[in-house]
PDB file of N, CA and C in Angstrom:
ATOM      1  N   UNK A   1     -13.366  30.514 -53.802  1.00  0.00           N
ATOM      2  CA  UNK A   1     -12.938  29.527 -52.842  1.00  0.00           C
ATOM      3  C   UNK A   1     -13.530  28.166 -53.219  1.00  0.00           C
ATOM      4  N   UNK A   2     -12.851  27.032 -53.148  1.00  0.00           N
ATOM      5  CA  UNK A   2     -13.004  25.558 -53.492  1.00  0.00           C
ATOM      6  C   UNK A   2     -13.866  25.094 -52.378  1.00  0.00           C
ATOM      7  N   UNK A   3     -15.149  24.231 -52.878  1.00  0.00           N
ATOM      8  CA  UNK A   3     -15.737  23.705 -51.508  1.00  0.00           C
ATOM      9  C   UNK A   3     -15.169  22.391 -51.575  1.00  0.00           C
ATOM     10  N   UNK A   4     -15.126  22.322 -50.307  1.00  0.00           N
ATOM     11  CA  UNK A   4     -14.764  20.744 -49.738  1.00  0.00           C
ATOM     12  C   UNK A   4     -15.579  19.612 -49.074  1.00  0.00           C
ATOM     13  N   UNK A   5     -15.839  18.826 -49.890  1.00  0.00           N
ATOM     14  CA  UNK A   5     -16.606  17.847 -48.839  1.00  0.00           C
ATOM     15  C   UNK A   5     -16.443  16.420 -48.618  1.00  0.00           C
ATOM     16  N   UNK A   6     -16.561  16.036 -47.333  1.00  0.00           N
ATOM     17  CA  UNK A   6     -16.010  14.677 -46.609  1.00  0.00           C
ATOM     18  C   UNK A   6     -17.190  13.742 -46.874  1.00  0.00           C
ATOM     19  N   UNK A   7     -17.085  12.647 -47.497  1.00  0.00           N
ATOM     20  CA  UNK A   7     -18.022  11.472 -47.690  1.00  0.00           C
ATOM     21  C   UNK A   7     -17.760  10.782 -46.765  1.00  0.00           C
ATOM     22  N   UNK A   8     -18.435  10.040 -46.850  1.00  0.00           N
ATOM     23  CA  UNK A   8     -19.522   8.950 -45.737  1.00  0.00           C
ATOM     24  C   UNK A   8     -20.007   9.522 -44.627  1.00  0.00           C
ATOM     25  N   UNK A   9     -20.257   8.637 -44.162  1.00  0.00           N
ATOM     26  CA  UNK A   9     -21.168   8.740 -42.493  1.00  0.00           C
ATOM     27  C   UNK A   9     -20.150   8.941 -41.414  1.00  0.00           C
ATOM     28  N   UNK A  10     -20.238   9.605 -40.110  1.00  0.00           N
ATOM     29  CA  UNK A  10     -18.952   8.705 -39.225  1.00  0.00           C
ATOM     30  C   UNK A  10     -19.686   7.815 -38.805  1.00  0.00           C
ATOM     31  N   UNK A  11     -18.561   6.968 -38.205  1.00  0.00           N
ATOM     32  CA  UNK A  11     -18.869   6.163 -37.444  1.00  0.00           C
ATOM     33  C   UNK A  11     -19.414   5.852 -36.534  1.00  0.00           C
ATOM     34  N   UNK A  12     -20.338   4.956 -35.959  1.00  0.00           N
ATOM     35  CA  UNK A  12     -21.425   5.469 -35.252  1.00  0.00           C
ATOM     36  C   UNK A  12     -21.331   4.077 -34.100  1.00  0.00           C
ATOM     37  N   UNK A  13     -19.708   3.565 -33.584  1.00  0.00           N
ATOM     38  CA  UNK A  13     -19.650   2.409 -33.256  1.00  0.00           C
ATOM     39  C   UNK A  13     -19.947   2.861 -31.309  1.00  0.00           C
ATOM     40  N   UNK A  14     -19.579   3.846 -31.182  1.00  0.00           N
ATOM     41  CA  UNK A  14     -19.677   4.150 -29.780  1.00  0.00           C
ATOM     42  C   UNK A  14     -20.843   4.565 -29.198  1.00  0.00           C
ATOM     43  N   UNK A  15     -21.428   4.383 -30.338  1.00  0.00           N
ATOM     44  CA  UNK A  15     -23.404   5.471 -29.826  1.00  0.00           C
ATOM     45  C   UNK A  15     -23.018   6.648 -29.294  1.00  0.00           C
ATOM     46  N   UNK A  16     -23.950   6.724 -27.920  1.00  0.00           N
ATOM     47  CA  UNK A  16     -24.362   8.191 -27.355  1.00  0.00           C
ATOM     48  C   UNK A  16     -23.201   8.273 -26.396  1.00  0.00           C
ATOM     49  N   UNK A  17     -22.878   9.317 -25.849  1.00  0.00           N
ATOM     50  CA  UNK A  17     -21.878   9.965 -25.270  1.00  0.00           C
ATOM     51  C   UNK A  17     -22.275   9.231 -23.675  1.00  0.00           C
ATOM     52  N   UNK A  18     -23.242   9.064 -24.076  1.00  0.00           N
ATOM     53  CA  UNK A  18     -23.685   8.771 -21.809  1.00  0.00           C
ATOM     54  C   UNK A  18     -23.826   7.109 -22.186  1.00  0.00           C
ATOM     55  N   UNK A  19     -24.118   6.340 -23.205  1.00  0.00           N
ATOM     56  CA  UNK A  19     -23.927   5.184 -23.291  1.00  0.00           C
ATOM     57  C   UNK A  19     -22.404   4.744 -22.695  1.00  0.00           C
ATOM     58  N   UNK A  20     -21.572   5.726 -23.772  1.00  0.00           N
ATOM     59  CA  UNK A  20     -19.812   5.041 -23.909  1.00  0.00           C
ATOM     60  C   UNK A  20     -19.473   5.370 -22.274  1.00  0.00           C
ATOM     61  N   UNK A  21     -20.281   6.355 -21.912  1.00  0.00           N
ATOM     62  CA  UNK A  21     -19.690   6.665 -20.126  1.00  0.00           C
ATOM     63  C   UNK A  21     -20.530   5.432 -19.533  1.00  0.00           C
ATOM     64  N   UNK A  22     -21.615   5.370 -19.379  1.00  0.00           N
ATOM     65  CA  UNK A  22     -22.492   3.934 -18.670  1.00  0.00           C
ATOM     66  C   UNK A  22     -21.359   2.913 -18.713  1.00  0.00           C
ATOM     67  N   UNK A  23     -20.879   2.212 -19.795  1.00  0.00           N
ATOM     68  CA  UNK A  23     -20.333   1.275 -19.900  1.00  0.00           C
ATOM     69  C   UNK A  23     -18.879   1.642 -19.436  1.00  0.00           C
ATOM     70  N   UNK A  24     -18.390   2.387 -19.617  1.00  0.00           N
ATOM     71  CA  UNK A  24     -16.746   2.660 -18.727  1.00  0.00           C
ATOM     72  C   UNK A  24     -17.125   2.450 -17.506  1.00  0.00           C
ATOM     73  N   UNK A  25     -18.572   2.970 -16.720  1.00  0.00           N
ATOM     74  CA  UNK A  25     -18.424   2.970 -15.217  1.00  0.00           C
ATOM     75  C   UNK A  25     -18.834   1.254 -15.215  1.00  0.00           C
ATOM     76  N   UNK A  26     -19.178   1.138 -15.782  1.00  0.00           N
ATOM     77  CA  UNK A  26     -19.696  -0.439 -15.106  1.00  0.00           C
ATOM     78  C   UNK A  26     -18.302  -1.748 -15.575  1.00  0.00           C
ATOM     79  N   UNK A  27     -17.681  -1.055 -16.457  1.00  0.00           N
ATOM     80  CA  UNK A  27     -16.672  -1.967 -16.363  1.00  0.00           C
ATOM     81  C   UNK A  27     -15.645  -1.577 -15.501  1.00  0.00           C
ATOM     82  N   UNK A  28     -15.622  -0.951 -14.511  1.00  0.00           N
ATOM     83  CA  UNK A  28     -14.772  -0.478 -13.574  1.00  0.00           C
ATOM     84  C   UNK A  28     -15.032  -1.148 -12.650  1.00  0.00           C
ATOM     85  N   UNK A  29     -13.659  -1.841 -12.075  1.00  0.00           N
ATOM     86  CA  UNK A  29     -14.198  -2.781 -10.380  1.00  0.00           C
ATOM     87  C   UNK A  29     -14.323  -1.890  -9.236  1.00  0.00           C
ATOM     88  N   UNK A  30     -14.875  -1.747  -8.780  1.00  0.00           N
ATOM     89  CA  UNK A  30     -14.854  -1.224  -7.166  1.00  0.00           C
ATOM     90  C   UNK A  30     -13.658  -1.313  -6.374  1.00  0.00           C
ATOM     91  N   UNK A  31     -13.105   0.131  -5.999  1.00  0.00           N
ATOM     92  CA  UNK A  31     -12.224   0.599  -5.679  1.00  0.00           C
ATOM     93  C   UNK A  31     -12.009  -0.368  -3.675  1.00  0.00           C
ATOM     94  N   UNK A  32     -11.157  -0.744  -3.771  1.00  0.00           N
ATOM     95  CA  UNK A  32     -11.456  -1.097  -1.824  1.00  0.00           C
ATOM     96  C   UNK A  32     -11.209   0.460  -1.144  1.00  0.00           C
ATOM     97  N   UNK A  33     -11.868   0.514   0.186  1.00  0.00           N
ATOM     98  CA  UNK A  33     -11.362   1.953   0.735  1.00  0.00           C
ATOM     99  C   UNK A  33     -10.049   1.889   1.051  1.00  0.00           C
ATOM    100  N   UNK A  34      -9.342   2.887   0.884  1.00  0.00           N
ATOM    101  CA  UNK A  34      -8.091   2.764   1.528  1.00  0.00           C
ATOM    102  C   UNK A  34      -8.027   3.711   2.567  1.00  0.00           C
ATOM    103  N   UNK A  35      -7.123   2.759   3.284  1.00  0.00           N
ATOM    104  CA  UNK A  35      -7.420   3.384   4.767  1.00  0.00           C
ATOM    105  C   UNK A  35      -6.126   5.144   4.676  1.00  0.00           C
ATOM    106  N   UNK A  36      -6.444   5.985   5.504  1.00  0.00           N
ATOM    107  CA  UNK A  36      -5.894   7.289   5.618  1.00  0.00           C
ATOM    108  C   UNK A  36      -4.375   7.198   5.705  1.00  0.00           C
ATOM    109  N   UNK A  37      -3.272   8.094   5.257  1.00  0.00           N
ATOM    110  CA  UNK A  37      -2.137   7.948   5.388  1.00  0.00           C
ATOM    111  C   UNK A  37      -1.596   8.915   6.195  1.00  0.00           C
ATOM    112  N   UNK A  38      -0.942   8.952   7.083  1.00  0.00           N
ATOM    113  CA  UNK A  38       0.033   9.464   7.883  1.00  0.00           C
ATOM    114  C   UNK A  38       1.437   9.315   7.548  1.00  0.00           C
ATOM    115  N   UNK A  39       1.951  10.954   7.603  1.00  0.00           N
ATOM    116  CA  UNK A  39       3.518  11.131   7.241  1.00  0.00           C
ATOM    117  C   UNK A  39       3.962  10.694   8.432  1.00  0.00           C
ATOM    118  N   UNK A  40       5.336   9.913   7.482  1.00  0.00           N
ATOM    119  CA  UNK A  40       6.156   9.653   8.911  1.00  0.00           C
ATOM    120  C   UNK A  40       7.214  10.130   8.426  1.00  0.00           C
ATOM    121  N   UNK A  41       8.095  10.688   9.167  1.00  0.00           N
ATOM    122  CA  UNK A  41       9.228  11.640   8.975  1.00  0.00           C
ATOM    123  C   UNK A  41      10.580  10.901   9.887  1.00  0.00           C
ATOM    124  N   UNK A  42      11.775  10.315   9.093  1.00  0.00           N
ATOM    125  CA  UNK A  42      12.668   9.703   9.809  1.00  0.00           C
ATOM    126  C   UNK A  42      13.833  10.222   9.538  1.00  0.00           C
ATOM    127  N   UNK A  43      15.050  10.693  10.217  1.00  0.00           N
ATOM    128  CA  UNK A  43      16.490  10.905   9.325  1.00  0.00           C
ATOM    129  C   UNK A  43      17.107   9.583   9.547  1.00  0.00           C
ATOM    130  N   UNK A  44      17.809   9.586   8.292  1.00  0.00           N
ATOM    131  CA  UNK A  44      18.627   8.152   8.333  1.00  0.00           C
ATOM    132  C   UNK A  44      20.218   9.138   7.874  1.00  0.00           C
ATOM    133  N   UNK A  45      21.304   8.044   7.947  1.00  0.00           N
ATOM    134  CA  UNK A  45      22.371   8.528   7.124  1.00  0.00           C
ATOM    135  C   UNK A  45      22.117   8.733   6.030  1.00  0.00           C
ATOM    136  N   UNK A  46      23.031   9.370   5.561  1.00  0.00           N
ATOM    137  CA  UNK A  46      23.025   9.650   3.630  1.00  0.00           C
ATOM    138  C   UNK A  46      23.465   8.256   3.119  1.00  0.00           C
ATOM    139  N   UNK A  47      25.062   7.223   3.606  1.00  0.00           N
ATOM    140  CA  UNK A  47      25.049   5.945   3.056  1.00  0.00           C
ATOM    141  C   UNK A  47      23.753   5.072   3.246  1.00  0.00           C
ATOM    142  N   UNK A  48      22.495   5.077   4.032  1.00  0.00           N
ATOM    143  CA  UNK A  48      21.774   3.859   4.129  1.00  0.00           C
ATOM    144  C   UNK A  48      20.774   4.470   3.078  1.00  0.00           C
ATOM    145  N   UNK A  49      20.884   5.966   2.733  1.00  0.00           N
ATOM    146  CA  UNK A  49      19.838   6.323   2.148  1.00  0.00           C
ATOM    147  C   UNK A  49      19.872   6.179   0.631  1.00  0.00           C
ATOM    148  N   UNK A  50      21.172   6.368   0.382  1.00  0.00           N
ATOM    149  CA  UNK A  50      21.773   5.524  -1.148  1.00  0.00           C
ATOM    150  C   UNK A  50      21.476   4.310  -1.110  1.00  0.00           C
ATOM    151  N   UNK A  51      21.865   3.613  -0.054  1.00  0.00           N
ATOM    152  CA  UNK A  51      21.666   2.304  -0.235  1.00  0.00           C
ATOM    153  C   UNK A  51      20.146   1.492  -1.040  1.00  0.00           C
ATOM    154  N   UNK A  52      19.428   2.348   0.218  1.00  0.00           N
ATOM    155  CA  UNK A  52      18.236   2.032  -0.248  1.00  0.00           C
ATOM    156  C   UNK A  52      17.356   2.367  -1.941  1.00  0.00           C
ATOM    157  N   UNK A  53      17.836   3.771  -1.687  1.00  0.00           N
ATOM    158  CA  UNK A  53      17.521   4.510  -3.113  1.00  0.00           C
ATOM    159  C   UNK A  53      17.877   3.720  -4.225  1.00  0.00           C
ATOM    160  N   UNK A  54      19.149   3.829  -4.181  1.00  0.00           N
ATOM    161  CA  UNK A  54      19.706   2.894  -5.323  1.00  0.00           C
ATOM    162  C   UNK A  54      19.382   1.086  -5.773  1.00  0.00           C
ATOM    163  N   UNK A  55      18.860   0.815  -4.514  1.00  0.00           N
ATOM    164  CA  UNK A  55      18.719  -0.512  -4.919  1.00  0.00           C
ATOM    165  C   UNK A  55      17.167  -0.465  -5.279  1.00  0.00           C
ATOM    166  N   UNK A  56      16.390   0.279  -4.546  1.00  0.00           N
ATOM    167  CA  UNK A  56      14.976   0.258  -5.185  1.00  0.00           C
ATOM    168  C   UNK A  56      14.630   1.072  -6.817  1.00  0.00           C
ATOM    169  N   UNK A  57      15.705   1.766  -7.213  1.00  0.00           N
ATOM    170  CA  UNK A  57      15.423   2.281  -8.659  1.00  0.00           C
ATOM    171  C   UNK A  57      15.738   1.021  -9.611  1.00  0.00           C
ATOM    172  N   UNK A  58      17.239   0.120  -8.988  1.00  0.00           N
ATOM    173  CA  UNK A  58      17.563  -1.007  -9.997  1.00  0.00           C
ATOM    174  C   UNK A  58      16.213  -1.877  -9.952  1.00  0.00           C
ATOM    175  N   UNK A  59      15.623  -1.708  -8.705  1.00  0.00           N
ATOM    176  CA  UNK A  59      14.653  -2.668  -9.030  1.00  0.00           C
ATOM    177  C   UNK A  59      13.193  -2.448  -9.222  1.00  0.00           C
ATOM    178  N   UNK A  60      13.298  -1.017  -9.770  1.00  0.00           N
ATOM    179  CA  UNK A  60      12.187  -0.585 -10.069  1.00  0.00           C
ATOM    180  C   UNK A  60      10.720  -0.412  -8.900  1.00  0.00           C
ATOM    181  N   UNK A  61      11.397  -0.248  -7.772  1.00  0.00           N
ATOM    182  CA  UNK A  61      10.172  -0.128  -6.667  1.00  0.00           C
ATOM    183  C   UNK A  61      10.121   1.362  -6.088  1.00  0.00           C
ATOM    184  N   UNK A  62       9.120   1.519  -5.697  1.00  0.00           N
ATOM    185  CA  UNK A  62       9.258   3.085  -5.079  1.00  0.00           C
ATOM    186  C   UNK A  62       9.352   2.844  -3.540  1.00  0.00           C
ATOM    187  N   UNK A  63      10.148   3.587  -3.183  1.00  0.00           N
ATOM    188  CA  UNK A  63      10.811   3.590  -1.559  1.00  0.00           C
ATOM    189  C   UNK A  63      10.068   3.352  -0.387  1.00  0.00           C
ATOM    190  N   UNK A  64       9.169   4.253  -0.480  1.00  0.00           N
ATOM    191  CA  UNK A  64       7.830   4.449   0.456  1.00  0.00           C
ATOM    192  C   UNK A  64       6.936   2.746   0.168  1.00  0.00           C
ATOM    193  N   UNK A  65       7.107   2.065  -0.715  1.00  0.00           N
ATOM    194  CA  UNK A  65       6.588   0.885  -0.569  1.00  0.00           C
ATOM    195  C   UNK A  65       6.857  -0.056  -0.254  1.00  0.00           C
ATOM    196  N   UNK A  66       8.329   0.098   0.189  1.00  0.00           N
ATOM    197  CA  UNK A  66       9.297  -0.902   0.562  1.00  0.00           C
ATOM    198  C   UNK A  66       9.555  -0.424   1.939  1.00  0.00           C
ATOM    199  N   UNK A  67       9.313   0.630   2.008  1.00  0.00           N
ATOM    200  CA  UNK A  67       9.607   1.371   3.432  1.00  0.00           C
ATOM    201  C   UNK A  67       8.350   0.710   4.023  1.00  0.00           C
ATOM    202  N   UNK A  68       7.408   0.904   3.860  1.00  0.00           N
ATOM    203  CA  UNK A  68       5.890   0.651   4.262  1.00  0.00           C
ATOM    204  C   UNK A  68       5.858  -1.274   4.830  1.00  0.00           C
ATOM    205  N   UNK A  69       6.385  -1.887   3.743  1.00  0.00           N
ATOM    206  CA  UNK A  69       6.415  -3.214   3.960  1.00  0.00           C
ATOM    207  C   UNK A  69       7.397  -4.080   4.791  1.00  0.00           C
ATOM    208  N   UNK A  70       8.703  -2.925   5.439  1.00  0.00           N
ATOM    209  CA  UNK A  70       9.264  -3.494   6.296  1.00  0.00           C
ATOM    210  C   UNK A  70       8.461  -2.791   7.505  1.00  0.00           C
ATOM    211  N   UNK A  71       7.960  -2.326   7.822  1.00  0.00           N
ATOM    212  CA  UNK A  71       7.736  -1.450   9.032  1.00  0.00           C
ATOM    213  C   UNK A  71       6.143  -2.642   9.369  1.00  0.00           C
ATOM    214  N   UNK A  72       5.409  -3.090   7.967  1.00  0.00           N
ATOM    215  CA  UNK A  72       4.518  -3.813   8.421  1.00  0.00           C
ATOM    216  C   UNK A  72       4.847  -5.526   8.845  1.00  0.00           C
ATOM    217  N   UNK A  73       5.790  -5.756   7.872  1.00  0.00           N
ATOM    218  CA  UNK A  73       6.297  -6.955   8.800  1.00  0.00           C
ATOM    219  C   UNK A  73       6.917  -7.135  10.188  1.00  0.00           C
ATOM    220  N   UNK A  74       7.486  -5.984  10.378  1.00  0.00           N
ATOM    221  CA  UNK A  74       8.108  -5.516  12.188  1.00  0.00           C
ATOM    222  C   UNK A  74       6.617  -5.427  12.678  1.00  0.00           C
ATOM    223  N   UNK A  75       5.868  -4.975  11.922  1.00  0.00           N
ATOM    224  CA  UNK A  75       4.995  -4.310  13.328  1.00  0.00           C
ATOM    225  C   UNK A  75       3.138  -4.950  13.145  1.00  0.00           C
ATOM    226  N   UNK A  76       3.207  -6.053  12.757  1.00  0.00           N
ATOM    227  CA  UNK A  76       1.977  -6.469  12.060  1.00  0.00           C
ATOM    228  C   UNK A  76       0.707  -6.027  12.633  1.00  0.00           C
ATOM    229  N   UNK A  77      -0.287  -6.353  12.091  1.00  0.00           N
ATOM    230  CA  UNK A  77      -1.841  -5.277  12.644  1.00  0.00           C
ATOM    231  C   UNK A  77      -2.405  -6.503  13.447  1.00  0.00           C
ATOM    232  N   UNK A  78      -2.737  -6.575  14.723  1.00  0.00           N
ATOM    233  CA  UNK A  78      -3.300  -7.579  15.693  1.00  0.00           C
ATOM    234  C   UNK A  78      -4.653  -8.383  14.924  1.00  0.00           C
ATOM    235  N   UNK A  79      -4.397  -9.539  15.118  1.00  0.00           N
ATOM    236  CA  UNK A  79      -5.246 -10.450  14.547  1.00  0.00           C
ATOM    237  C   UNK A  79      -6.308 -10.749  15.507  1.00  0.00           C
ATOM    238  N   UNK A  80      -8.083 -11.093  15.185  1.00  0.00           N
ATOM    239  CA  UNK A  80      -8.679 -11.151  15.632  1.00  0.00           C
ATOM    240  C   UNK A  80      -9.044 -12.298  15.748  1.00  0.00           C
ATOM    241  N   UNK A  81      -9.299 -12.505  17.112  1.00  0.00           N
ATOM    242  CA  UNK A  81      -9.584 -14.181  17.082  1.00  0.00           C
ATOM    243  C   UNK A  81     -10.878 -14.126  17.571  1.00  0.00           C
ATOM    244  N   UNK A  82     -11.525 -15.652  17.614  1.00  0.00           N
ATOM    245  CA  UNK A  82     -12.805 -15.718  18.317  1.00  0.00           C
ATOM    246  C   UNK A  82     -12.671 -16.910  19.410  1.00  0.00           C
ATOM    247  N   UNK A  83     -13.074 -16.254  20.703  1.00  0.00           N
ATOM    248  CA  UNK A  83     -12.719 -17.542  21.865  1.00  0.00           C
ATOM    249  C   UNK A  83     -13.829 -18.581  21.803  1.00  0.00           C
ATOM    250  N   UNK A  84     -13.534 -19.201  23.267  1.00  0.00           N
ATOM    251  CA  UNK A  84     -14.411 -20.494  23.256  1.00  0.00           C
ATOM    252  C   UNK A  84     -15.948 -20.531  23.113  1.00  0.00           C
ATOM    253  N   UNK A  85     -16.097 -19.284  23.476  1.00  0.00           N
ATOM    254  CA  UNK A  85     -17.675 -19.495  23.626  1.00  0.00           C
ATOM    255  C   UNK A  85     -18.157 -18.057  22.635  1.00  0.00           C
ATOM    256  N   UNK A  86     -17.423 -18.073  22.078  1.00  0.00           N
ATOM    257  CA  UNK A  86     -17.426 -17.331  20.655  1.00  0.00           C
ATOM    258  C   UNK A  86     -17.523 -15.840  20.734  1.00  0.00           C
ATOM    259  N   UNK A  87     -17.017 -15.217  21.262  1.00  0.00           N
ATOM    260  CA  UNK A  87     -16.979 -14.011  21.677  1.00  0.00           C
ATOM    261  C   UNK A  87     -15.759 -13.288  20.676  1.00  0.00           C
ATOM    262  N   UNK A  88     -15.615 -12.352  20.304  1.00  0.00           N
ATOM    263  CA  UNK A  88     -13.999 -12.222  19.528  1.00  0.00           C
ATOM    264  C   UNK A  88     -13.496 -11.010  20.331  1.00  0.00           C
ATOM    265  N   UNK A  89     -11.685 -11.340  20.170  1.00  0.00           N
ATOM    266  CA  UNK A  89     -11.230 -10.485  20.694  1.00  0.00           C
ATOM    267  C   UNK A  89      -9.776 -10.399  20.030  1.00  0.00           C
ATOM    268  N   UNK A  90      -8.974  -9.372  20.517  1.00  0.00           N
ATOM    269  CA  UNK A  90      -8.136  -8.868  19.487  1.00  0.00           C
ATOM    270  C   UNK A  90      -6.597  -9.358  20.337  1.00  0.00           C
ATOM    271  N   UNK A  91      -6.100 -10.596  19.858  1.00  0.00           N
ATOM    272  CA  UNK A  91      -4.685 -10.791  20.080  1.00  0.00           C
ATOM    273  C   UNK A  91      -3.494  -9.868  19.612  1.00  0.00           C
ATOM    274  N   UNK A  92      -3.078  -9.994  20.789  1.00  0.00           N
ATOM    275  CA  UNK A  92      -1.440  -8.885  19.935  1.00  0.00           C
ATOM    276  C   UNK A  92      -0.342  -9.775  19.595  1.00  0.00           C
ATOM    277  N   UNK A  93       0.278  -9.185  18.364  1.00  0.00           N
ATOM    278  CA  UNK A  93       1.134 -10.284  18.093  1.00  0.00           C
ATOM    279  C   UNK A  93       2.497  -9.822  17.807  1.00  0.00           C
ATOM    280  N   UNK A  94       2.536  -8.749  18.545  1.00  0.00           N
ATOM    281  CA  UNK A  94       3.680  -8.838  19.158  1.00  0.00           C
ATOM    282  C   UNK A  94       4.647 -10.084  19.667  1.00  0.00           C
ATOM    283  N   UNK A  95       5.688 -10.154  18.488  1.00  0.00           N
ATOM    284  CA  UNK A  95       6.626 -11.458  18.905  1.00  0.00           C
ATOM    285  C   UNK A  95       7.544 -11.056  19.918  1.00  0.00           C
ATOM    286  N   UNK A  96       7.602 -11.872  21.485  1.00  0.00           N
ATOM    287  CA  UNK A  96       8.559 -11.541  22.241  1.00  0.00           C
ATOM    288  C   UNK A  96       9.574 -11.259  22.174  1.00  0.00           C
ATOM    289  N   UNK A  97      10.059 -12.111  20.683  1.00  0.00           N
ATOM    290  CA  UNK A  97      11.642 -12.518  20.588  1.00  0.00           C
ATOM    291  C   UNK A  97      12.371 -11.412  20.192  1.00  0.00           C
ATOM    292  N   UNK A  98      13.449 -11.207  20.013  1.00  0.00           N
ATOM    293  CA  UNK A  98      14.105  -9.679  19.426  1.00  0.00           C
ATOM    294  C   UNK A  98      14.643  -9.691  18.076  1.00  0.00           C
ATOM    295  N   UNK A  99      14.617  -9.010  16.682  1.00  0.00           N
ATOM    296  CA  UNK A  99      15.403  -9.695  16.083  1.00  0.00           C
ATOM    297  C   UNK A  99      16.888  -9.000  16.452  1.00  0.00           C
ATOM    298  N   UNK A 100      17.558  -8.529  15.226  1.00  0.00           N
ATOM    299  CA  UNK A 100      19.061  -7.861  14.944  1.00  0.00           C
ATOM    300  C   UNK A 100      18.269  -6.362  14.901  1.00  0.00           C
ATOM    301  N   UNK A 101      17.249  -5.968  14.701  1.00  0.00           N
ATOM    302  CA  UNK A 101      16.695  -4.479  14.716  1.00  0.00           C
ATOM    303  C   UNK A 101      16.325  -3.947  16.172  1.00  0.00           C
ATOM    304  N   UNK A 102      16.058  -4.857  16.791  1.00  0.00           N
ATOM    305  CA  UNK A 102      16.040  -3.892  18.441  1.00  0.00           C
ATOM    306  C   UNK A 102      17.298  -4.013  19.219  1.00  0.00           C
ATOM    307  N   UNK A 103      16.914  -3.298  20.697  1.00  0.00           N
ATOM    308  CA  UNK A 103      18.282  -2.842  21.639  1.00  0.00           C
ATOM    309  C   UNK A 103      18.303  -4.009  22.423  1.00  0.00           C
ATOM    310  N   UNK A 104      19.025  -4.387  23.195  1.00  0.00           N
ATOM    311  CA  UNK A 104      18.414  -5.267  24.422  1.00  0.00           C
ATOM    312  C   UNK A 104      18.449  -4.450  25.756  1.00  0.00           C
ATOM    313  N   UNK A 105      18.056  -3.231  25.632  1.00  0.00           N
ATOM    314  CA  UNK A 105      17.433  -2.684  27.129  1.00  0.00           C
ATOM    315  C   UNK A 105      16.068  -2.997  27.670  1.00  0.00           C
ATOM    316  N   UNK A 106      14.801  -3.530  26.484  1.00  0.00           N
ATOM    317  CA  UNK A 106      14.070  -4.377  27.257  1.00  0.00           C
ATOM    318  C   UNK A 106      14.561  -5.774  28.167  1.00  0.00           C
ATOM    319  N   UNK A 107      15.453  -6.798  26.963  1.00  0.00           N
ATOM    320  CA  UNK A 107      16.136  -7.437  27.412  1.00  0.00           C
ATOM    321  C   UNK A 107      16.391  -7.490  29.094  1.00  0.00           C
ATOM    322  N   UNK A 108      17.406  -6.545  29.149  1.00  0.00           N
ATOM    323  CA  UNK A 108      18.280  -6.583  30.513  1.00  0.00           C
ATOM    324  C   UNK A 108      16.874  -6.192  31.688  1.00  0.00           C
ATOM    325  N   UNK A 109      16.122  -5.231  31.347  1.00  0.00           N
ATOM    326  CA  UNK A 109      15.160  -4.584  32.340  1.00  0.00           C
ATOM    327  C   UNK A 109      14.406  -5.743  32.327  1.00  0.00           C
ATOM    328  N   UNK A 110      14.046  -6.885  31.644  1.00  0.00           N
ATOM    329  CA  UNK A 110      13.131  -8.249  32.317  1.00  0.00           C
ATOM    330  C   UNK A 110      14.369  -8.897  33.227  1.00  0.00           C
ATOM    331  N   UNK A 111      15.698  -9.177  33.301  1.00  0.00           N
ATOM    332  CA  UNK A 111      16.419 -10.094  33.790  1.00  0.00           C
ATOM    333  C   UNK A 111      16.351  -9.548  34.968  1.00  0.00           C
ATOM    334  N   UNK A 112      16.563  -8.295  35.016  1.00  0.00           N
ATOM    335  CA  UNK A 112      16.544  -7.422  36.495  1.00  0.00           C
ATOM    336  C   UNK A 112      15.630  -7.509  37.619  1.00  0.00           C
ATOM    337  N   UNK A 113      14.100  -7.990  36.812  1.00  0.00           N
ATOM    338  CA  UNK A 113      13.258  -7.691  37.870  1.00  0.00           C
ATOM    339  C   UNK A 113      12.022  -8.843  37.827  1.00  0.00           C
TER     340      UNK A 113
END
């Protein structure tokens, strides 16, 4: 049998195994927490569901993120303010107005009463 042998050194550019890990963790930014997710479960038609599907693949977005970002512009997270004598408290911002997405049975039930 022929012996075989490999010249030079290897390379020795990465050092020690817990060095090359030290430095991966420290060049890593800090993750923000993300807050917990809850399924939400909706039926829509099959046309709005193409609709949507199809226009978020042409445009390369995933559904649930577009889903997520209309539901947060309808429904924004209450902003915290701080009053006069500096106390803070949590405004709702809930816009009165209605757009083309709600009913007007709130509507009629304020005119009524």
């Amino acid at each position: 049998m022929k012996k075989v042998t490999f010249g030079g050194k290897r390379p020795t550019n990465a050092g020690t195994p817990e060095a090359s890990i030290d430095n991966w963790v420290l060049t890593q930014s800090p993750e923000q927490p993300r807050e917990q997710m809850k399924r939400f479960t909706i039926d829509v038609p099959v046309s709005l569901h193409k609709r949507v599907k199809s226009q978020c693949a042409m445009q390369n977005l995933v559904m649930a993120d577009v889903i997520r970002e209309l539901l947060e512009r309808r429904f924004p997270a209450p902003v915290e303010q701080t009053g006069p004598s500096g106390e803070g408290g949590v405004v709702n911002t809930t816009n009165r107005k209605h757009d083309s997405t709600t009913t007007d049975k709130h509507d009629a039930a304020e005119s009524r009463g």
